[in-house]
Protein backbone atom coordinates (compact mmCIF):
# COMPACT_ATOMS: atom_id res chain seq x y z
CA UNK A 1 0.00 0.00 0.00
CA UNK A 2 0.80 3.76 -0.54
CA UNK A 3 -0.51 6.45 1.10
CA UNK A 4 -3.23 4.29 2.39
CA UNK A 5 -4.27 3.20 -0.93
CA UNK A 6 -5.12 -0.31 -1.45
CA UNK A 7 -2.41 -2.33 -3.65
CA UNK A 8 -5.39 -2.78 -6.62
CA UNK A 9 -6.19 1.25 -6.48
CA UNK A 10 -2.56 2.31 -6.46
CA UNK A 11 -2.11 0.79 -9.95
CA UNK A 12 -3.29 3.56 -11.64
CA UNK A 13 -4.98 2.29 -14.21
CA UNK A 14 -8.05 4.13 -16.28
CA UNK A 15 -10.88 5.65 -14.19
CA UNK A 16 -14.16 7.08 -16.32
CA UNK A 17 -15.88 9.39 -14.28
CA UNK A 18 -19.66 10.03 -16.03
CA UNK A 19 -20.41 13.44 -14.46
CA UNK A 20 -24.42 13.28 -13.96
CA UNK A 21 -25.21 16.57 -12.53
CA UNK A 22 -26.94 18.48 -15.12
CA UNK A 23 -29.46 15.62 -15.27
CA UNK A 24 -29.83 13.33 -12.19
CA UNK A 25 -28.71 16.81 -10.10
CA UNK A 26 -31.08 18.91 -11.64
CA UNK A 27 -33.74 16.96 -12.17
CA UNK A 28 -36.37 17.05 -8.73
CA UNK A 29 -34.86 20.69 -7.83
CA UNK A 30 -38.06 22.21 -6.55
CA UNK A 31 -36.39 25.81 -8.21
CA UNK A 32 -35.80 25.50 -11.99
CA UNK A 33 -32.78 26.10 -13.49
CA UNK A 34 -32.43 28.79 -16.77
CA UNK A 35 -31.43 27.16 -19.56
CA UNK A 36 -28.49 29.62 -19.73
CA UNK A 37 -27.70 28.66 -16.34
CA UNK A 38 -27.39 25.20 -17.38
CA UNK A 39 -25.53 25.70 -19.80
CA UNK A 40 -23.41 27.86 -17.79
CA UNK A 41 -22.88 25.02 -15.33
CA UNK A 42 -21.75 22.53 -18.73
CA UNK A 43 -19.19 25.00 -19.48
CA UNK A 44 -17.68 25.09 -16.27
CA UNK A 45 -17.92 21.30 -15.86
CA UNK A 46 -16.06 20.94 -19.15
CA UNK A 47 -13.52 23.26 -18.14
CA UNK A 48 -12.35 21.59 -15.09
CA UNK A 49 -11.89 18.52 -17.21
CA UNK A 50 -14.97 16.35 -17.41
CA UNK A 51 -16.03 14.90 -20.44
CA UNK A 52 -18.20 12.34 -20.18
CA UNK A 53 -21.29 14.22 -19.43
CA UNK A 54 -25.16 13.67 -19.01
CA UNK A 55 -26.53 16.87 -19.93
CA UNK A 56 -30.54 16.36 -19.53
CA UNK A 57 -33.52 14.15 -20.17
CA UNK A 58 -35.97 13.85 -22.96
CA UNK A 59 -38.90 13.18 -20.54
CA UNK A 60 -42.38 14.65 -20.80
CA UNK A 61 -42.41 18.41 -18.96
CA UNK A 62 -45.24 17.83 -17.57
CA UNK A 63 -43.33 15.22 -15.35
CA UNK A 64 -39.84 16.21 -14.60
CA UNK A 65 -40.45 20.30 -15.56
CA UNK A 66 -36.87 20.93 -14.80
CA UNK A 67 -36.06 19.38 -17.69
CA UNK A 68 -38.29 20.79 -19.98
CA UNK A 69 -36.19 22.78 -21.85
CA UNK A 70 -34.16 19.64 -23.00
CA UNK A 71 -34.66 20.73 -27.06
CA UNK A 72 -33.70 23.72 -26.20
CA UNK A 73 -30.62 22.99 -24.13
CA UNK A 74 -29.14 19.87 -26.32
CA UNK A 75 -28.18 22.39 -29.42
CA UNK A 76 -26.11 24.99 -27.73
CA UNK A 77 -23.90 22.37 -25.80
CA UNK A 78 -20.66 23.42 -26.00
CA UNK A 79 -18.11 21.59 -27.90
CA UNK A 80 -15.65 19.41 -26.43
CA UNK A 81 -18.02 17.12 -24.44
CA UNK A 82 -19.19 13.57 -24.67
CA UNK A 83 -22.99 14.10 -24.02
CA UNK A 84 -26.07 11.83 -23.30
CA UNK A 85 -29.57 11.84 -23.00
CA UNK A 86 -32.21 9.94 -20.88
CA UNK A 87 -34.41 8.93 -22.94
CA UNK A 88 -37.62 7.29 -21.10
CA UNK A 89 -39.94 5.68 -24.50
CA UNK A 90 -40.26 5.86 -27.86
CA UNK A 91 -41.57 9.16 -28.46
CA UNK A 92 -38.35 10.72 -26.01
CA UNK A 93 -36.45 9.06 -28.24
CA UNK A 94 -38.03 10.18 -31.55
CA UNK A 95 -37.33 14.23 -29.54
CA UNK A 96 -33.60 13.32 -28.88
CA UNK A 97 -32.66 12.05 -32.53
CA UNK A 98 -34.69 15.44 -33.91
CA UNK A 99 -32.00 17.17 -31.30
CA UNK A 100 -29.05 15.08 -32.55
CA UNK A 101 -28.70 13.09 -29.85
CA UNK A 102 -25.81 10.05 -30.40
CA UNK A 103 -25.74 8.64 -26.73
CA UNK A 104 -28.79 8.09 -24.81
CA UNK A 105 -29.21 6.52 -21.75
CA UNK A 106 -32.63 3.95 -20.64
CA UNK A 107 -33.82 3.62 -16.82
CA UNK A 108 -35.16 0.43 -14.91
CA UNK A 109 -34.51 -0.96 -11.65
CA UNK A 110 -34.50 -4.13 -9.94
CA UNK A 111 -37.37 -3.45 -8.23
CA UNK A 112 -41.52 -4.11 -9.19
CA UNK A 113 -42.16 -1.97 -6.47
CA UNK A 114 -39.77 1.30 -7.47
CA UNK A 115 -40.37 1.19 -11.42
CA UNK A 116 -44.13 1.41 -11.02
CA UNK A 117 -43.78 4.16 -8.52
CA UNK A 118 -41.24 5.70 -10.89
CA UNK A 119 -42.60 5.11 -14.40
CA UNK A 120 -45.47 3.33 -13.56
CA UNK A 121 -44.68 -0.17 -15.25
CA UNK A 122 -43.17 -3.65 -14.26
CA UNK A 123 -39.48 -4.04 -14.93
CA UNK A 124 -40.39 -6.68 -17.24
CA UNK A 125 -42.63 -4.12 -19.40
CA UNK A 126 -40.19 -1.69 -19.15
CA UNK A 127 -37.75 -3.84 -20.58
CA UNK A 128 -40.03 -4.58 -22.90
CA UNK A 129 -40.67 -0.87 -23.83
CA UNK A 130 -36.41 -0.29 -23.59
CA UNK A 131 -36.06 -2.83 -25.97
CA UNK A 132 -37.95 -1.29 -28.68
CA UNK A 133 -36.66 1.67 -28.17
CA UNK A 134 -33.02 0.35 -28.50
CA UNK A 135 -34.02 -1.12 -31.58
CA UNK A 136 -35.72 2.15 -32.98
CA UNK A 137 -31.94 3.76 -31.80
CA UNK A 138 -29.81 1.05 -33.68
CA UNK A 139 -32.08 1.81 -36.67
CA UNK A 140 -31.53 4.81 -36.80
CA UNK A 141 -27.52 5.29 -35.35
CA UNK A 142 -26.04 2.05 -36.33
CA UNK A 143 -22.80 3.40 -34.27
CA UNK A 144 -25.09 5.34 -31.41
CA UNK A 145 -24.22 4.41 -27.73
CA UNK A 146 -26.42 3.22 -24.87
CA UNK A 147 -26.32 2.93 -21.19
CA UNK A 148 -28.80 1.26 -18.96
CA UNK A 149 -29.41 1.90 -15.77
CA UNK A 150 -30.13 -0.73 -12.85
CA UNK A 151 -31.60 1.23 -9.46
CA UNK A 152 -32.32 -0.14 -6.69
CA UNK A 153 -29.54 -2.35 -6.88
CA UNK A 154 -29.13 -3.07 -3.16
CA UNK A 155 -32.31 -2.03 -1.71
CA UNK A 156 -35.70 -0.34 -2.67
CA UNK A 157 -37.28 2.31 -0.81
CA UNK A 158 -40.77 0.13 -1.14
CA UNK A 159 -39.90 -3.40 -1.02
CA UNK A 160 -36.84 -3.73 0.91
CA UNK A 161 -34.14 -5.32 0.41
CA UNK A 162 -33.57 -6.52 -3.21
CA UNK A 163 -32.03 -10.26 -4.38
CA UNK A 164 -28.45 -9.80 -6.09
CA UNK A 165 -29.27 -12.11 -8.59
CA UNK A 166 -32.56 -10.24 -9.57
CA UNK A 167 -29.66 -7.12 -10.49
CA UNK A 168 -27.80 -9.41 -12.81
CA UNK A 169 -30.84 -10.62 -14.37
CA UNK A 170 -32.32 -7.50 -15.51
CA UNK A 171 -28.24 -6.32 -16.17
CA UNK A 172 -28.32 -9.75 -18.60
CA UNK A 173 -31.22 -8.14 -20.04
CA UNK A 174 -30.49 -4.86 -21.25
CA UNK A 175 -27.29 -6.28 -22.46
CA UNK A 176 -29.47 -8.74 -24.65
CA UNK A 177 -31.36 -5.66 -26.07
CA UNK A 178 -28.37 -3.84 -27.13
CA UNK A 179 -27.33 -1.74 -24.49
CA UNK A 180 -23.74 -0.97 -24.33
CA UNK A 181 -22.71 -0.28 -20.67
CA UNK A 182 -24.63 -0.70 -17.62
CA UNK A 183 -24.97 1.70 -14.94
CA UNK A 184 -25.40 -0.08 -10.93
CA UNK A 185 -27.68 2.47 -8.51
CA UNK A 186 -27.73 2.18 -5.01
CA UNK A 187 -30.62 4.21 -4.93
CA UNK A 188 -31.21 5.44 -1.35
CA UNK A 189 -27.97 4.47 -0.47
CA UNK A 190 -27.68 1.80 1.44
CA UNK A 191 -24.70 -0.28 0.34
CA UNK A 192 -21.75 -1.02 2.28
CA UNK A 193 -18.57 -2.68 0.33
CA UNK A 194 -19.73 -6.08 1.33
CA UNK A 195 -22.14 -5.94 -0.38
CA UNK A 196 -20.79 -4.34 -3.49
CA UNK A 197 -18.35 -6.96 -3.25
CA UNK A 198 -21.14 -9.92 -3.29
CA UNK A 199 -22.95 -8.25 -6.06
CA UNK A 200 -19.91 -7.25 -8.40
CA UNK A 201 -18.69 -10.88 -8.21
CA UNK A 202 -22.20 -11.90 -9.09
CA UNK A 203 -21.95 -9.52 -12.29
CA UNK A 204 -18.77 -10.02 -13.52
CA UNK A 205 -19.32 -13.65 -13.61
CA UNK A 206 -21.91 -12.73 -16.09
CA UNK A 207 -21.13 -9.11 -17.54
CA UNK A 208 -17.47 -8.21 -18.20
CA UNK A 209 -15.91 -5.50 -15.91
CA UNK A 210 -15.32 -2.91 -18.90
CA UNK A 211 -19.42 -2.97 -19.68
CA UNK A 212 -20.41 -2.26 -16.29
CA UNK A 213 -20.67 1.40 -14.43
CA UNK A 214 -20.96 2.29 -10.63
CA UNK A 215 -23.61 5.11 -9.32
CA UNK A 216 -23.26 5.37 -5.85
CA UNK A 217 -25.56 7.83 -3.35
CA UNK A 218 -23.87 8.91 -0.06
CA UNK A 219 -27.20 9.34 1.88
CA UNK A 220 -24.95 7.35 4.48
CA UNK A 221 -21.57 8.31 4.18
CA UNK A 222 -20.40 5.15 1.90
CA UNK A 223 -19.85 5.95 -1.61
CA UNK A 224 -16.59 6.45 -1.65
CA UNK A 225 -15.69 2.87 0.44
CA UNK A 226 -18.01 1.54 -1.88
CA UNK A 227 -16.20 3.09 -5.09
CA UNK A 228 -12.95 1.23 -3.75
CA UNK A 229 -14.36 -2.27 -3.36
CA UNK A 230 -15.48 -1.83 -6.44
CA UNK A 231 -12.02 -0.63 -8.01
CA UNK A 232 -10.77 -3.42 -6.31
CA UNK A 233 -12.92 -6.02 -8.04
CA UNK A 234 -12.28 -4.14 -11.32
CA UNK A 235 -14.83 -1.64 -12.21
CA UNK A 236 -13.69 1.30 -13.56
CA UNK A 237 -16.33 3.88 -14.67
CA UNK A 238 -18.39 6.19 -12.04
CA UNK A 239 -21.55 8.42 -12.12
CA UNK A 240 -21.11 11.14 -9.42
CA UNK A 241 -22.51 14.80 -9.88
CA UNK A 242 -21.17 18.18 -9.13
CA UNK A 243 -21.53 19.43 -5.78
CA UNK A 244 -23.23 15.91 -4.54
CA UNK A 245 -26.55 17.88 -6.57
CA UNK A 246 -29.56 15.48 -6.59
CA UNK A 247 -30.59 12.31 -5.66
CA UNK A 248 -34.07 10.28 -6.82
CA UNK A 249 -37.53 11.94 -6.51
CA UNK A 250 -39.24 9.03 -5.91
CA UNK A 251 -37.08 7.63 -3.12
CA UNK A 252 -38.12 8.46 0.13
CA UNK A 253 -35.14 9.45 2.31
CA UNK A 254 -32.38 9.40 -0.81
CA UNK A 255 -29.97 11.96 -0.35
CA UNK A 256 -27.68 13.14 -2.68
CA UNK A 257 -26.08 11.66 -5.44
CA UNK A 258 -21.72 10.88 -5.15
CA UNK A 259 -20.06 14.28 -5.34
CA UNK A 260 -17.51 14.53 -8.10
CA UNK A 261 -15.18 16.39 -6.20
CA UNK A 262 -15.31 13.80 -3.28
CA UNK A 263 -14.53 11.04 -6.43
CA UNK A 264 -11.65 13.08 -7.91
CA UNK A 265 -10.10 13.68 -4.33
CA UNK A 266 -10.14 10.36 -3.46
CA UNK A 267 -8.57 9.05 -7.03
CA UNK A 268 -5.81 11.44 -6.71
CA UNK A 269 -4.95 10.85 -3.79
CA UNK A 270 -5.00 7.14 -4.52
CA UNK A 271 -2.54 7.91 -7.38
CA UNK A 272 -4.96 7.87 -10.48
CA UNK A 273 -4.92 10.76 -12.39
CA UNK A 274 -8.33 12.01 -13.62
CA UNK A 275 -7.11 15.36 -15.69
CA UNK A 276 -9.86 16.69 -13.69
CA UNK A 277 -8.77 20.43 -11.78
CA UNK A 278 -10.64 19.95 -8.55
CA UNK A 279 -9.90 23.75 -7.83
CA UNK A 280 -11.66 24.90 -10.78
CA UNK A 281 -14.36 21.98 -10.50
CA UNK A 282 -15.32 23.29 -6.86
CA UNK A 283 -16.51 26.38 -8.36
CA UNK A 284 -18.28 24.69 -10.93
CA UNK A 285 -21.57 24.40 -9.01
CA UNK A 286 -21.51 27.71 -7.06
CA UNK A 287 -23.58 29.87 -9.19
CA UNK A 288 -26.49 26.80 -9.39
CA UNK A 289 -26.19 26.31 -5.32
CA UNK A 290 -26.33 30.13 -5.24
CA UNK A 291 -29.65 29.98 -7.50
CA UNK A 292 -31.32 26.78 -5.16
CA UNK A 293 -30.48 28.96 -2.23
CA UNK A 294 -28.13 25.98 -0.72
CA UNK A 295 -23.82 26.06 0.44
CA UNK A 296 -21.75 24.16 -0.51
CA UNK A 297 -21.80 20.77 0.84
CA UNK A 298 -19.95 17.64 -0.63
CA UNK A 299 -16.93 17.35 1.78
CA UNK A 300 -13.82 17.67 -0.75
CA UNK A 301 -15.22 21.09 -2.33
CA UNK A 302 -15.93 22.49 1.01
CA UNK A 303 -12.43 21.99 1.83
CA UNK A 304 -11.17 23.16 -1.70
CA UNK A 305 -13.26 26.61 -1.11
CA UNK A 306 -12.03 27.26 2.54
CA UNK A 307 -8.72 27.00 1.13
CA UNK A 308 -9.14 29.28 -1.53
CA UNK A 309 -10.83 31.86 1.05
């Protein structure tokens, strides 16, 4: 070990981090976000060195209203970024290639109980929705991209607890539809690394390491011990958002989502370089925490702004 880092962390090797904010931080703000400010917010993001980037959602407004604006948005991103969409059916889809959209992202969970809270359908007929939409998206981008995303990995906010295998089954899944890379939520989270352990193994014995993604909530202080078992075991790509923004508006008790800055402190320090500036990515968020009315909160950029003061 070095510095405290674990032998398998230390080795440096290739960490994606998918910054999430603009969508997943934005989306259940009770106070919407300008356009401009959004865009605002991309710019910064991009500038402190994040790439990988989902900018918004191709919902209906009349559901997630902070999104609404996600036509508008998608054509003045600025250059330089690797963007996605979530796209939630057929007609979101049909919006985001009218926008240009080339990576789009589909949402189920492991969970009866959460998806028909959340989009009001079984997993299995979401799947079954997700799978014609994936097909519709092949058609028309032959090369397009597409990530699925598993909630409720460990535990639902309605059922309880939630069977390991049942993940990889609905993980097998989307991979059979066509989806490129899947995303693993801890939803209200819950986790601890023992249990990211058990569940990783379970996946990789199915899905290889380089197909599957890590989105960790800290509602209880463990993303980041989670993020190492998981390094550990060999996953290498991360959702986290800006300023720990967001969380799930139809979990009960979720707090936020992973802060980026917490991420990129802990992967320096680990010795993995991310090519992210976590100076200039602390101030990334400022002017949207000044517009919700909230401080700063995620521990790393608190730290990073008291220095600068």
């Amino acid at each position: 070990m070095r510095n405290g880092a674990p032998e398998a962390i230390k080795m440096g090797r290739v960490t994606r981090i998918i910054e999430v904010g603009p969508r997943d931080g934005l989306q259940n703000e009770p106070i919407p976000i300008p356009t401009q400010a959004k865009l605002e917010f991309i710019r910064e993001l991009l500038a402190a060195g994040l790439r990988e980037i989902e900018a918004t959602s191709f919902v209906s407004p009349k559901w997630v209203p902070q999104l609404g604006d996600a036509a508008e948005l998608w054509p003045q991103l600025p250059s330089g970024g690797l963007y996605s969409a979530l796209v939630p059916n057929q007609k979101g889809l049909e919006r985001a290639l009218e926008c240009g959209v080339e990576r789009i992202a589909l949402f189920t969970a492991a969970s009866d109980a959460f998806t028909q809270k959340n989009i009001n359908m079984s997993v299995a007929e979401s799947l079954e929705v997700f799978s014609e939409v994936a097909s519709a998206f092949r058609t028309a981008l032959p090369k397009g991209w597409i990530r699925g995303y598993v909630s409720t990995a460990f535990e639902c906010p309605y059922a309880g607890p939630v069977e390991p295998r049942r993940v990889v089954e609905v993980a097998q899944r989307l991979i059979e539809i066509g989806v490129d890379e899947i995303s693993v939520g801890d939803t209200i989270g819950v986790a601890v690394p023992k249990e990211v352990e058990r569940l990783t193994s379970l996946l990789m014995s199915e899905i290889p390491a380089e197909r599957l993604a890590y989105h960790f909530h800290d509602t209880r202080g463990t993303a980041i011990a989670n993020v190492a078992q998981a390094m550990n075991q060999g996953v290498r790509a991360f959702d986290s958002s800006a300023a720990g923004l967001g969380g799930c508006p139809y979990a009960r008790g979720a707090g936020g989502n992973l802060a980026t800055e917490d991420l990129v402190y802990f992967l320096e320090r680990s010795g993995i370089h991310t090519a992210i500036d976590l100076d200039r990515l602390a101030h990334s968020s400022r002017a949207i925490l000044e517009s919700l009315g909230r401080p700063p909160s995620a521990k790393a950029q608190v730290a990073t702004l008291t220095s600068d003061d």
